[in-house]
C-alpha atoms as a PDB file:
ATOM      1  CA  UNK A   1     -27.210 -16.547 -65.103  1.00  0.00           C
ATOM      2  CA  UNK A   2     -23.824 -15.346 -65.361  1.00  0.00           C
ATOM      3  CA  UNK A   3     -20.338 -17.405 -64.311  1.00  0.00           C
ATOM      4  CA  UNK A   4     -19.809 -14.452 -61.841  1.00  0.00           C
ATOM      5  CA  UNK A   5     -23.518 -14.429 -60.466  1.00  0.00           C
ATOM      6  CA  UNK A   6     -24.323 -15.817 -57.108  1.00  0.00           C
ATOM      7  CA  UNK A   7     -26.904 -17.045 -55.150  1.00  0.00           C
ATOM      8  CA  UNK A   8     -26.732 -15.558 -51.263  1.00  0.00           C
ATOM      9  CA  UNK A   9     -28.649 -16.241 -47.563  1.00  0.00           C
ATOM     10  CA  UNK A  10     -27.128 -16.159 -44.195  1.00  0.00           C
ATOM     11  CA  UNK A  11     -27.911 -18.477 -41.131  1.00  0.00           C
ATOM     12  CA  UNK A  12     -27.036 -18.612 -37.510  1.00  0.00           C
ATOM     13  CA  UNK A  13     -27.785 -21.851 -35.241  1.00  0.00           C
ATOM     14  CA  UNK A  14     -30.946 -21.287 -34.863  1.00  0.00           C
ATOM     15  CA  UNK A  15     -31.332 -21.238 -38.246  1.00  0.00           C
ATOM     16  CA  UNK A  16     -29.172 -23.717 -39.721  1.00  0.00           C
ATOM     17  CA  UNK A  17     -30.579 -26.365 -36.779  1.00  0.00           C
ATOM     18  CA  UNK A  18     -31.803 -29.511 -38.241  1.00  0.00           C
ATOM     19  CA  UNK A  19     -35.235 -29.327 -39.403  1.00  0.00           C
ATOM     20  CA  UNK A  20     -35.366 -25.899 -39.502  1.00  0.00           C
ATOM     21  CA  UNK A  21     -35.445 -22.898 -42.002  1.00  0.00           C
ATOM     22  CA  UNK A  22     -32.265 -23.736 -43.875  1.00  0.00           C
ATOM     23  CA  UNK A  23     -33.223 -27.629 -44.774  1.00  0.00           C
ATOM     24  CA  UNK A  24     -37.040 -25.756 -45.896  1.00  0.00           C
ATOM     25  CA  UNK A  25     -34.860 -23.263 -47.723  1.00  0.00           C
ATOM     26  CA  UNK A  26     -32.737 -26.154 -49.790  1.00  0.00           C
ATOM     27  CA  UNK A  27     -35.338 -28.538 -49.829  1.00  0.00           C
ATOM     28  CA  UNK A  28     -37.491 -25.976 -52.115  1.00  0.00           C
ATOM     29  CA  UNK A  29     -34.231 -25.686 -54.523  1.00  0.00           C
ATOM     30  CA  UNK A  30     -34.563 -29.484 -54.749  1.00  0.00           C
ATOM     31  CA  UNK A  31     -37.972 -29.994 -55.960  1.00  0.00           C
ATOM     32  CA  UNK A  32     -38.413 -26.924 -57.778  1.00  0.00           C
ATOM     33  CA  UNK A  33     -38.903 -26.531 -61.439  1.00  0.00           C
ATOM     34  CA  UNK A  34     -35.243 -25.920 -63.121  1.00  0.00           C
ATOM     35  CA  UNK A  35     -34.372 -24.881 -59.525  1.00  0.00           C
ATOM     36  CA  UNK A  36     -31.637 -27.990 -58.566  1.00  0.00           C
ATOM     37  CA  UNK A  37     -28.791 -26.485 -61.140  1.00  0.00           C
ATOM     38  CA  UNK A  38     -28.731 -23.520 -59.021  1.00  0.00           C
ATOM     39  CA  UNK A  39     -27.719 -24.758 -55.884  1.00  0.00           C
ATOM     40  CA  UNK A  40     -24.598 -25.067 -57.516  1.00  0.00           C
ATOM     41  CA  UNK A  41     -24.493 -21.244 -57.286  1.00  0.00           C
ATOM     42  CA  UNK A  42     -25.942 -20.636 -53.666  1.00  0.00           C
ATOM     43  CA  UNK A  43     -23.392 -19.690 -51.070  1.00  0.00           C
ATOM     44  CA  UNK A  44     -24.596 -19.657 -47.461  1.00  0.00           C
ATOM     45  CA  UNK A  45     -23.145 -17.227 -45.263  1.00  0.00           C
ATOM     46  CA  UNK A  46     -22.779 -18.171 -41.464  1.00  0.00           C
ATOM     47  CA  UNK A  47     -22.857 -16.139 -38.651  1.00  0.00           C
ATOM     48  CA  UNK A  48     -21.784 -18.375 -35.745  1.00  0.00           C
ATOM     49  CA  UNK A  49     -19.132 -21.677 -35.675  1.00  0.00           C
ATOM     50  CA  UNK A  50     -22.377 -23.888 -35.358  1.00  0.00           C
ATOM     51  CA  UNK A  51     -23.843 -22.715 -37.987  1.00  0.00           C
ATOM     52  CA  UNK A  52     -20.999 -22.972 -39.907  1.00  0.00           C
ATOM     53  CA  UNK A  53     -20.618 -26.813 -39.268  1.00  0.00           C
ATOM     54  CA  UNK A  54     -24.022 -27.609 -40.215  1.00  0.00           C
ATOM     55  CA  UNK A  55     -23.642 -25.698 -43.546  1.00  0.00           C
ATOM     56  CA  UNK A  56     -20.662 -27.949 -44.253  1.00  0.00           C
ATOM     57  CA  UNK A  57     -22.729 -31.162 -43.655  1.00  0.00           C
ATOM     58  CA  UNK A  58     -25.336 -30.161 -45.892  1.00  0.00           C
ATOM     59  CA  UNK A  59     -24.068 -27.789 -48.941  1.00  0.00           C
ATOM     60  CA  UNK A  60     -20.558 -27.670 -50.539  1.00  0.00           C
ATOM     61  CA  UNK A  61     -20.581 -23.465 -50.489  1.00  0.00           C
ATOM     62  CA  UNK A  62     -20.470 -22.033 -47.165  1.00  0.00           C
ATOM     63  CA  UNK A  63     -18.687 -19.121 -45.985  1.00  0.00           C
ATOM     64  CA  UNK A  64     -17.974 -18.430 -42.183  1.00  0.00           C
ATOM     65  CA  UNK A  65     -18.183 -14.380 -41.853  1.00  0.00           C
ATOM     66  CA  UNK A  66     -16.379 -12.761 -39.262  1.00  0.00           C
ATOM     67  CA  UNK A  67     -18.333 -10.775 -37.130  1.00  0.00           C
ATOM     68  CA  UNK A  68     -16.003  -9.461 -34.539  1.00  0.00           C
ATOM     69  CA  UNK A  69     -16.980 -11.343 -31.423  1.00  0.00           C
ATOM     70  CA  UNK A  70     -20.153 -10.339 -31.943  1.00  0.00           C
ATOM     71  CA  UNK A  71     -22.783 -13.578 -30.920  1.00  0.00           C
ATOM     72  CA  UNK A  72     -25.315 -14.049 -33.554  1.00  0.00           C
ATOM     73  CA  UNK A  73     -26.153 -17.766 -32.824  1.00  0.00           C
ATOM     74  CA  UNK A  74     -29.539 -17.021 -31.700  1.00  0.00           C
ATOM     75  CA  UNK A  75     -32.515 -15.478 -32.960  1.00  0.00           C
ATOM     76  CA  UNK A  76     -32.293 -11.860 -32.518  1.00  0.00           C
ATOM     77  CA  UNK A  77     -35.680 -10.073 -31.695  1.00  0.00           C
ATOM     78  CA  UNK A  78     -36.557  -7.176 -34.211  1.00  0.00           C
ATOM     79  CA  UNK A  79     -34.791  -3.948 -33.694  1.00  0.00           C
ATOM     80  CA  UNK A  80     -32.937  -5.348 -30.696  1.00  0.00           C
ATOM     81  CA  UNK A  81     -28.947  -3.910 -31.070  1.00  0.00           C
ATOM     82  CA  UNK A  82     -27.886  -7.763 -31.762  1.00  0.00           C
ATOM     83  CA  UNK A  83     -30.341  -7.081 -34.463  1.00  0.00           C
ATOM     84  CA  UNK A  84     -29.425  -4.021 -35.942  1.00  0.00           C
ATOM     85  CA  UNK A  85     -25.656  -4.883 -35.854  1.00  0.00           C
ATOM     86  CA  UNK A  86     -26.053  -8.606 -37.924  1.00  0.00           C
ATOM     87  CA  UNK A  87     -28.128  -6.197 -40.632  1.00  0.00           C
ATOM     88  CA  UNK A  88     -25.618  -3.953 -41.316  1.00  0.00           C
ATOM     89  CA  UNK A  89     -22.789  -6.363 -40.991  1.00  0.00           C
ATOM     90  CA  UNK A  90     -24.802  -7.917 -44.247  1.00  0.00           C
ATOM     91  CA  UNK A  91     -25.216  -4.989 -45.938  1.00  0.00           C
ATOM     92  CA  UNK A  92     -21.322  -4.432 -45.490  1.00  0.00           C
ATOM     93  CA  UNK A  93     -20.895  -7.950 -46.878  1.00  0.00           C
ATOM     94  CA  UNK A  94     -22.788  -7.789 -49.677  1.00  0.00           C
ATOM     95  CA  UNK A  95     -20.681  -4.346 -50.559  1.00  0.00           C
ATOM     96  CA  UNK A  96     -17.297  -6.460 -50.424  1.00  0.00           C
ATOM     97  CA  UNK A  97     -19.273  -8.965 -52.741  1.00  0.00           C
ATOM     98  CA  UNK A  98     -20.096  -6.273 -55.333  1.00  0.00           C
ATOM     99  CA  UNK A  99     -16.619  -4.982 -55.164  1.00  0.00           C
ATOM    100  CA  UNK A 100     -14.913  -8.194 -56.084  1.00  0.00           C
ATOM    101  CA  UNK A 101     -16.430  -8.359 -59.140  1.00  0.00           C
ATOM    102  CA  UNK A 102     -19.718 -10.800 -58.352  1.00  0.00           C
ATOM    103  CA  UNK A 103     -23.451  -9.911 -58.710  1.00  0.00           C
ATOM    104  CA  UNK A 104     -25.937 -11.505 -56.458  1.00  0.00           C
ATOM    105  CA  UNK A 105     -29.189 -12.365 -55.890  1.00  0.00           C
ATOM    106  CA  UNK A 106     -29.555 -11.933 -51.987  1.00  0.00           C
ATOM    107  CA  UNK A 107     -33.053 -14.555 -50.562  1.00  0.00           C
ATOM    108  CA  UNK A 108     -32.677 -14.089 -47.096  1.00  0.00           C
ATOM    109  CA  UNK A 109     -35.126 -11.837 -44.950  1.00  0.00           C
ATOM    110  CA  UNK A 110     -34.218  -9.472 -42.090  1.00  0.00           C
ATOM    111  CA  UNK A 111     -33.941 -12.314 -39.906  1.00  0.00           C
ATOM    112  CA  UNK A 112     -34.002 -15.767 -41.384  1.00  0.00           C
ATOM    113  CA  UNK A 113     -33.683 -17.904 -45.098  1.00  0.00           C
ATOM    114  CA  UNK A 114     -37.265 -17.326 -45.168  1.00  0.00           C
ATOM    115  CA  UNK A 115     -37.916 -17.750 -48.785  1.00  0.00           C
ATOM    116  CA  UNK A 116     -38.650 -20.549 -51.257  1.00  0.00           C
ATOM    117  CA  UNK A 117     -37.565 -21.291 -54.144  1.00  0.00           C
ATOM    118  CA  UNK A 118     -40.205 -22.931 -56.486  1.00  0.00           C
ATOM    119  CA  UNK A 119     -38.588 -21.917 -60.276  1.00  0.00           C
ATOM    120  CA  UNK A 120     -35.771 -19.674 -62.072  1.00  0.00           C
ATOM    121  CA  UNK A 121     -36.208 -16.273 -61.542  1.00  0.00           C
ATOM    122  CA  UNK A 122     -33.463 -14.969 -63.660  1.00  0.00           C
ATOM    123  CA  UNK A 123     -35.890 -15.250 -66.972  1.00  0.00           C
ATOM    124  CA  UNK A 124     -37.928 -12.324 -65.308  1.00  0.00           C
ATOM    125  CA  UNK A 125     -35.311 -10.277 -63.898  1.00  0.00           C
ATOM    126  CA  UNK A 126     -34.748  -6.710 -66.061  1.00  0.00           C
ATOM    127  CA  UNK A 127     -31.948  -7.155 -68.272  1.00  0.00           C
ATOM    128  CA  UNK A 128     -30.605  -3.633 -68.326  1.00  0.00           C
ATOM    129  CA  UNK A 129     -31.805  -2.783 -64.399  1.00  0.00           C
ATOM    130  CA  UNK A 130     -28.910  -2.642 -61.690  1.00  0.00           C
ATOM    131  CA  UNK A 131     -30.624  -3.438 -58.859  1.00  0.00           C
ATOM    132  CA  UNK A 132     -34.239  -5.500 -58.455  1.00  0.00           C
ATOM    133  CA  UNK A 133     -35.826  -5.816 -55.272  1.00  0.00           C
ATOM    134  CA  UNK A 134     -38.873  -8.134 -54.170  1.00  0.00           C
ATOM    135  CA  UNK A 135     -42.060  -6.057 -52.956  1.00  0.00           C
ATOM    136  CA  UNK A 136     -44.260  -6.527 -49.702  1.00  0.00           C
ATOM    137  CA  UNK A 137     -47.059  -5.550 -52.310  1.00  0.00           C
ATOM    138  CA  UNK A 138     -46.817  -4.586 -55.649  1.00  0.00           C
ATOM    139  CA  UNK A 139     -48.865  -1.290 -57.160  1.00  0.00           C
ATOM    140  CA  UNK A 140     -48.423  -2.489 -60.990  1.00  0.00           C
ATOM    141  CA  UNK A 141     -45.477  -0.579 -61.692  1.00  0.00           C
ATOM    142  CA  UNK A 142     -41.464  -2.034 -61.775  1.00  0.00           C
ATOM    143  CA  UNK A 143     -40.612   1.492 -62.382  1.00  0.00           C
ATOM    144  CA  UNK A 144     -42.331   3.268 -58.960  1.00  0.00           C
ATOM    145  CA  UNK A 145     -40.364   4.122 -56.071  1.00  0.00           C
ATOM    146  CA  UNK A 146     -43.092   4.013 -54.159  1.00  0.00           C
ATOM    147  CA  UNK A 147     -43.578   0.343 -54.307  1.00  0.00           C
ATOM    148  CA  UNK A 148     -42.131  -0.709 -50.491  1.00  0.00           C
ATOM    149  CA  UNK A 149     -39.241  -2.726 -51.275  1.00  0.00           C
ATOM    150  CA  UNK A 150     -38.728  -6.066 -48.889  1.00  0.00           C
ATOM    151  CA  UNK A 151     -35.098  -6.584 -48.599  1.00  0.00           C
ATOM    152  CA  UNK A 152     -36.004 -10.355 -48.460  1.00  0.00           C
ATOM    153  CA  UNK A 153     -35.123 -11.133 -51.946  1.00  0.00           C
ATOM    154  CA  UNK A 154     -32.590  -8.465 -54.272  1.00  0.00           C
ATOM    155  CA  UNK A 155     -30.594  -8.606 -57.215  1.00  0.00           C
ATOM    156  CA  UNK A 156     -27.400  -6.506 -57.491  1.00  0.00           C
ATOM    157  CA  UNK A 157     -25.010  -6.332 -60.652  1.00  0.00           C
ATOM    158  CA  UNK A 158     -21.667  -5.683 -59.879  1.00  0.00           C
ATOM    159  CA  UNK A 159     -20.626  -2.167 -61.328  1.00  0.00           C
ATOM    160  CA  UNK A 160     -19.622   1.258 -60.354  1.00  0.00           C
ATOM    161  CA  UNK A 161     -23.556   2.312 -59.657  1.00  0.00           C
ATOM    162  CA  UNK A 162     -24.866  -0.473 -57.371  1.00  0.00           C
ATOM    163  CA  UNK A 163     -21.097  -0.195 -55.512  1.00  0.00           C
ATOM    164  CA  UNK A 164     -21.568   3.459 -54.973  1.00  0.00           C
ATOM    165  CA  UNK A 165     -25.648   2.556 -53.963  1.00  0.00           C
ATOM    166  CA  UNK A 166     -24.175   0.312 -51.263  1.00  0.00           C
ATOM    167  CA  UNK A 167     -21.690   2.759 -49.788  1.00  0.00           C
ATOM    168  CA  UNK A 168     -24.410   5.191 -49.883  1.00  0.00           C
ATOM    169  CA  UNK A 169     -27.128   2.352 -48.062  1.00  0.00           C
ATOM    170  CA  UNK A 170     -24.379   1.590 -45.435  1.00  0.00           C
ATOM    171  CA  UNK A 171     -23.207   4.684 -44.522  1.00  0.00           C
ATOM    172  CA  UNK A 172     -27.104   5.677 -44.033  1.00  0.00           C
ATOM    173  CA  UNK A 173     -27.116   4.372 -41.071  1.00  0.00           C
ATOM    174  CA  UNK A 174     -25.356   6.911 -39.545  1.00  0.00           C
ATOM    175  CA  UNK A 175     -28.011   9.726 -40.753  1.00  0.00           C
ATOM    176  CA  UNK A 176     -30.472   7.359 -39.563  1.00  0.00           C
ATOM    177  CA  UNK A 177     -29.411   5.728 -36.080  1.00  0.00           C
ATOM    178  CA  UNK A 178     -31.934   3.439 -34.633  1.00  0.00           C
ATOM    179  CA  UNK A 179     -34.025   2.426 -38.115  1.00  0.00           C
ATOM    180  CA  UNK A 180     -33.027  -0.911 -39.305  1.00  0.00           C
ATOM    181  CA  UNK A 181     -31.976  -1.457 -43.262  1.00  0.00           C
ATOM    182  CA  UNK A 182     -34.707  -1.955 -45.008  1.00  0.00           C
ATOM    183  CA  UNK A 183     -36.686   1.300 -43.375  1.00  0.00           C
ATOM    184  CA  UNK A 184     -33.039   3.216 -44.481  1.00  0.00           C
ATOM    185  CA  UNK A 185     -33.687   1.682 -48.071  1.00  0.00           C
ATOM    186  CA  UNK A 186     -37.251   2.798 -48.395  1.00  0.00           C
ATOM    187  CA  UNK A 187     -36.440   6.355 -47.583  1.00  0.00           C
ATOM    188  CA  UNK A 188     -33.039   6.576 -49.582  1.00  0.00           C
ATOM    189  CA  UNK A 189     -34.479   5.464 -52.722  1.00  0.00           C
ATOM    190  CA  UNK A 190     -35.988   9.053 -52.871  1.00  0.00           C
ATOM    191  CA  UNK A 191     -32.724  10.441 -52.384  1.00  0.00           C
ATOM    192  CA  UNK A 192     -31.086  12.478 -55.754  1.00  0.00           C
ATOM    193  CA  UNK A 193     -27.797  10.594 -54.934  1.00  0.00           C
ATOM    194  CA  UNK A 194     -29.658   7.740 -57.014  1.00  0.00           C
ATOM    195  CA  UNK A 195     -30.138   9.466 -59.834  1.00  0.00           C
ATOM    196  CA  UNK A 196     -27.097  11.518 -59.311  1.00  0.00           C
ATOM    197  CA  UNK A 197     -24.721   7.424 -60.041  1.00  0.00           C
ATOM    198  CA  UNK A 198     -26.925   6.746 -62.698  1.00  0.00           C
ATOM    199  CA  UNK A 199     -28.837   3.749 -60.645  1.00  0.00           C
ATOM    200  CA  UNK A 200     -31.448   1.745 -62.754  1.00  0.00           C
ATOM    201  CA  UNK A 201     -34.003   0.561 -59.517  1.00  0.00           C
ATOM    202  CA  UNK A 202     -36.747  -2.323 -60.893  1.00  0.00           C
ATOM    203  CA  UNK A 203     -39.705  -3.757 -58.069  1.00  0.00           C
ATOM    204  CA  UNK A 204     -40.518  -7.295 -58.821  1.00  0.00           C
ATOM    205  CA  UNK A 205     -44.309  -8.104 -59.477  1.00  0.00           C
ATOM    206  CA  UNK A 206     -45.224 -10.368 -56.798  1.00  0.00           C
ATOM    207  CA  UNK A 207     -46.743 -12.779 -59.582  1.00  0.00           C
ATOM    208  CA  UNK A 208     -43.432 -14.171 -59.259  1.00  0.00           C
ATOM    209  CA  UNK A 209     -41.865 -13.169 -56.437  1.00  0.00           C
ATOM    210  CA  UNK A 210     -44.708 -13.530 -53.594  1.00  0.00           C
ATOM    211  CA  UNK A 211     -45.006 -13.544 -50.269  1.00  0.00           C
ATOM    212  CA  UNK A 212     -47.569 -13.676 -47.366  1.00  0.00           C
ATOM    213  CA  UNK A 213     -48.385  -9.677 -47.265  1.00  0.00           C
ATOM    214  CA  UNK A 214     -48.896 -10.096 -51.180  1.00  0.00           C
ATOM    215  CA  UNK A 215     -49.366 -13.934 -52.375  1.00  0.00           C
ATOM    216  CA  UNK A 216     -48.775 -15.017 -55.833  1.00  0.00           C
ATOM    217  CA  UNK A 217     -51.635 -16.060 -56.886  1.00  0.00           C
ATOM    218  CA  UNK A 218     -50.871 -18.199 -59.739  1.00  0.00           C
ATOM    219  CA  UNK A 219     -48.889 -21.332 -59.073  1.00  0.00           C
ATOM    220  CA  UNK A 220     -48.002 -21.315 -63.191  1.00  0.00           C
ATOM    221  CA  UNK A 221     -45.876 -18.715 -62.556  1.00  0.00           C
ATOM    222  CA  UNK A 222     -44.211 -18.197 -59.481  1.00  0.00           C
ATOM    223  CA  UNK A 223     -40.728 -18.325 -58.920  1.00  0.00           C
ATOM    224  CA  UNK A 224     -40.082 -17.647 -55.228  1.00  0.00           C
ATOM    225  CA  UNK A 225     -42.439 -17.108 -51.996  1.00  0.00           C
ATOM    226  CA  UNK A 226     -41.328 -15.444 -48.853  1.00  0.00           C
ATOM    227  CA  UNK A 227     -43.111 -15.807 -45.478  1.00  0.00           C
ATOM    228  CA  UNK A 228     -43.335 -11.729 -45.166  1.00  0.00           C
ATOM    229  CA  UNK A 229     -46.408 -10.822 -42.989  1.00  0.00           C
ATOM    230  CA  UNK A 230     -44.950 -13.374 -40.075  1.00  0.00           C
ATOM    231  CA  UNK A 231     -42.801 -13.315 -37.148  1.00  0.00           C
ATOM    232  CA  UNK A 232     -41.682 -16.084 -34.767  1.00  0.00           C
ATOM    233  CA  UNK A 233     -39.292 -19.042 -36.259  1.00  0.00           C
ATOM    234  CA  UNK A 234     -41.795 -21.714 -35.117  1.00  0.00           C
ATOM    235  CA  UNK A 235     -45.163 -19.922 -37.064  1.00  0.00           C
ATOM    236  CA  UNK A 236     -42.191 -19.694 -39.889  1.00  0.00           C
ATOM    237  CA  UNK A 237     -41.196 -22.940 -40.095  1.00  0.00           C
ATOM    238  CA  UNK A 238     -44.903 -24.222 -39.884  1.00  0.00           C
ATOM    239  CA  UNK A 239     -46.118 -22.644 -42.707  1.00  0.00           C
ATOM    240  CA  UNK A 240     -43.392 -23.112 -45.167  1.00  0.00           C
ATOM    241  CA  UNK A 241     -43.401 -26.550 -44.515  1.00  0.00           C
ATOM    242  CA  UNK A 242     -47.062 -26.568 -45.456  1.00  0.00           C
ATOM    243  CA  UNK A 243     -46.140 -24.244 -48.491  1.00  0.00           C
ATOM    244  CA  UNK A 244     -43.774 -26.940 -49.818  1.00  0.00           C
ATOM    245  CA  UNK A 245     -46.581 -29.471 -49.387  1.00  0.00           C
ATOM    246  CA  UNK A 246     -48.969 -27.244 -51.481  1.00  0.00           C
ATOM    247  CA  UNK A 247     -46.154 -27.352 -54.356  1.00  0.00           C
ATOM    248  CA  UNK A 248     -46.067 -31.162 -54.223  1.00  0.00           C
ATOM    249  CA  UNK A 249     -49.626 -31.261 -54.476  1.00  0.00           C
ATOM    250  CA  UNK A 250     -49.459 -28.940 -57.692  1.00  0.00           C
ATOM    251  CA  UNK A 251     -46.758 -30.949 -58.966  1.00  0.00           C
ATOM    252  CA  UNK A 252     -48.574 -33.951 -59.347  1.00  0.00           C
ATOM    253  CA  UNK A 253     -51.543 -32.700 -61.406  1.00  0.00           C
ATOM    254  CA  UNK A 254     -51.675 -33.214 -64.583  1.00  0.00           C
ATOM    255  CA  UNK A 255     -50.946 -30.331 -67.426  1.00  0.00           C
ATOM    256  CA  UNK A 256     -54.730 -29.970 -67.707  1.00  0.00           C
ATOM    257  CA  UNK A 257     -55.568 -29.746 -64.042  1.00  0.00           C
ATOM    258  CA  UNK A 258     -52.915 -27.506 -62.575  1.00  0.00           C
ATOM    259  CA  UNK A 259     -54.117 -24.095 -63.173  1.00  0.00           C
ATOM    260  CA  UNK A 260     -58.220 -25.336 -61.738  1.00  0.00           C
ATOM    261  CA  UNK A 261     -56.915 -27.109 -58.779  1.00  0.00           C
ATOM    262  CA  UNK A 262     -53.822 -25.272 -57.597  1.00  0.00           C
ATOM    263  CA  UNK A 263     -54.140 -23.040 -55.073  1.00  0.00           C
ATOM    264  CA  UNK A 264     -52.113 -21.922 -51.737  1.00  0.00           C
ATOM    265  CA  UNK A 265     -53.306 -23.118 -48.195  1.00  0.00           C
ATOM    266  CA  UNK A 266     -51.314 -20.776 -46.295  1.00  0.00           C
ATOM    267  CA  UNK A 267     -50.542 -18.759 -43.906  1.00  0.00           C
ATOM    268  CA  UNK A 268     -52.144 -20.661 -41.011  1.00  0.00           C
ATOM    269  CA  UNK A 269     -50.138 -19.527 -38.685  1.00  0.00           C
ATOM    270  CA  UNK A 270     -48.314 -16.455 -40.099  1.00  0.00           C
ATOM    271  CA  UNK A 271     -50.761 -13.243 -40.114  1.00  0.00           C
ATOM    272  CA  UNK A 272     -50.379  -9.552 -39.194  1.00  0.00           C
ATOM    273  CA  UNK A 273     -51.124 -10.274 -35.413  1.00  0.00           C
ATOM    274  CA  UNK A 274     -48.003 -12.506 -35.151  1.00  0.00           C
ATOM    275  CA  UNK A 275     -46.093  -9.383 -36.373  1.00  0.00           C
ATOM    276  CA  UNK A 276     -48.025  -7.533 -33.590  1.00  0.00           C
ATOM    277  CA  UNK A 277     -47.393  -9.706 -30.926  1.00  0.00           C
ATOM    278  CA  UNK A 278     -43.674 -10.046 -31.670  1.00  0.00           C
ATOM    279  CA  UNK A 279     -43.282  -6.265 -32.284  1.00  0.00           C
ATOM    280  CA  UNK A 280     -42.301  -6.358 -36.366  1.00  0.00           C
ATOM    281  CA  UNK A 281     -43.278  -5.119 -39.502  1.00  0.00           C
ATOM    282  CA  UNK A 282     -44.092  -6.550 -42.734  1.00  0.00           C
END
């Protein structure tokens, strides 16, 4: 990974709170394989004053983003206006990001730092791509728009395409009033414009970036897991912490006894009828 490459999630209180998502989030970067090194890279973005202090006691790169006495301490239901407004004030971030000269890989879902971190993902990232995005599920094919990108885990090289792709992304939401990000991204990717700048798009295979709608299925290869397919911060926090178990337990196996006894015991919690009952979408 490059000097000017960074590592991005964003947190509010509820969050950053002890024992919740963020200390799951580092914790993975800690017992990973090849993972600890890049915590030197990760820069957590906070949303609120209390988030902010936690951040500090915890990891030497935080940033405290402005966000125009707007209050995004708390957990802000799906497609809510506190909602809408903290996704677009990302996707406005991440454009100042990409114009100062920094790629990024961005691991945080539409709501929380969601996703763990269990190897190096840069290896199987597409070297001549500009931007890479994780899938909910994955058809087979890095090259198909219609894979459904999940805006839960991206990687953006700062140049002249991916800066104009961001304007474009951002000022969708005008076009589109009411339809959160990552809905805006999945119909804009069939828009000329991207060909027009030249924009190299790339979906992940979820045999290394997984999540709960799509699991990867070998523990030998993943690099990162997301807790996609869930809502609620408790049914979150409950299954990742089981998740992290499950890697301990296939860290201790031997060489010749990983890939016959390795296998995920989640979700538990997590499933399709939390996202029902708390009014998301994968």
């Amino acid at each position: 990974m490059g000097e000017k490459t960074v590592i991005i999630t964003t947190v509010n209180e509820a969050w950053a709170a002890n024992n919740s998502l963020l200390d799951l989030f580092i914790e993975s970067f800690r017992i990973g394989i090849n993972t600890q090194r890049l915590l030197n890279h990760l820069v957590i973005i906070t949303m609120d004053q209390k988030a902010y202090a936690r951040c500090i006691s915890i990891h030497p790169h935080c940033y405290a983003l402005k966000t125009r006495n707007k209050n995004f301490s708390k957990a802000a239901f799906f497609m809510t206006p506190d909602y809408m407004e903290m996704m677009w004030t990302r996707i406005h971030f991440l454009l100042s990001v990409l114009k100062m000269g920094y790629s990024f890989v961005f691991t945080a879902q539409n709501r929380d730092t969601d996703i763990m971190w269990f190897r190096d993902p840069f290896p199987h990232f597409f070297p001549n791509a500009d931007f890479q995005i994780a899938c909910d599920r994955f058809n087979g094919n890095s090259k198909d728009i219609n894979n459904w990108p999940n805006g839960g885990f991206m990687y953006a090289k700062s140049n002249n395409r991916t800066i104009k792709f961001y304007q474009f992304w951002y000022s969708s939401r005008l076009k589109y009033p009411g339809i959160n990000d990552q809905d805006i991204l999945n119909m804009i990717k069939h828009d000329p414009l991207i060909n027009k700048i030249g924009l190299t798009m790339r979906f992940l295979d979820t045999a290394y970036i997984g999540g709960f709608c799509e699991r990867s299925k070998d523990l030998n290869l993943v690099c990162a897991m997301h807790a996609n397919c869930c809502a609620g911060l408790g049914n979150k926090i409950h299954d990742l912490g089981i998740m992290l178990d499950d890697w301990r337990r296939y860290k201790s196996f031997t060489a010749n006894n990983k890939s016959k006894s390795s296998s995920w015991t989640v979700p538990q919690k997590c499933s399709l009828k939390t996202l029902h009952k708390h009014g998301s979408r994968p």
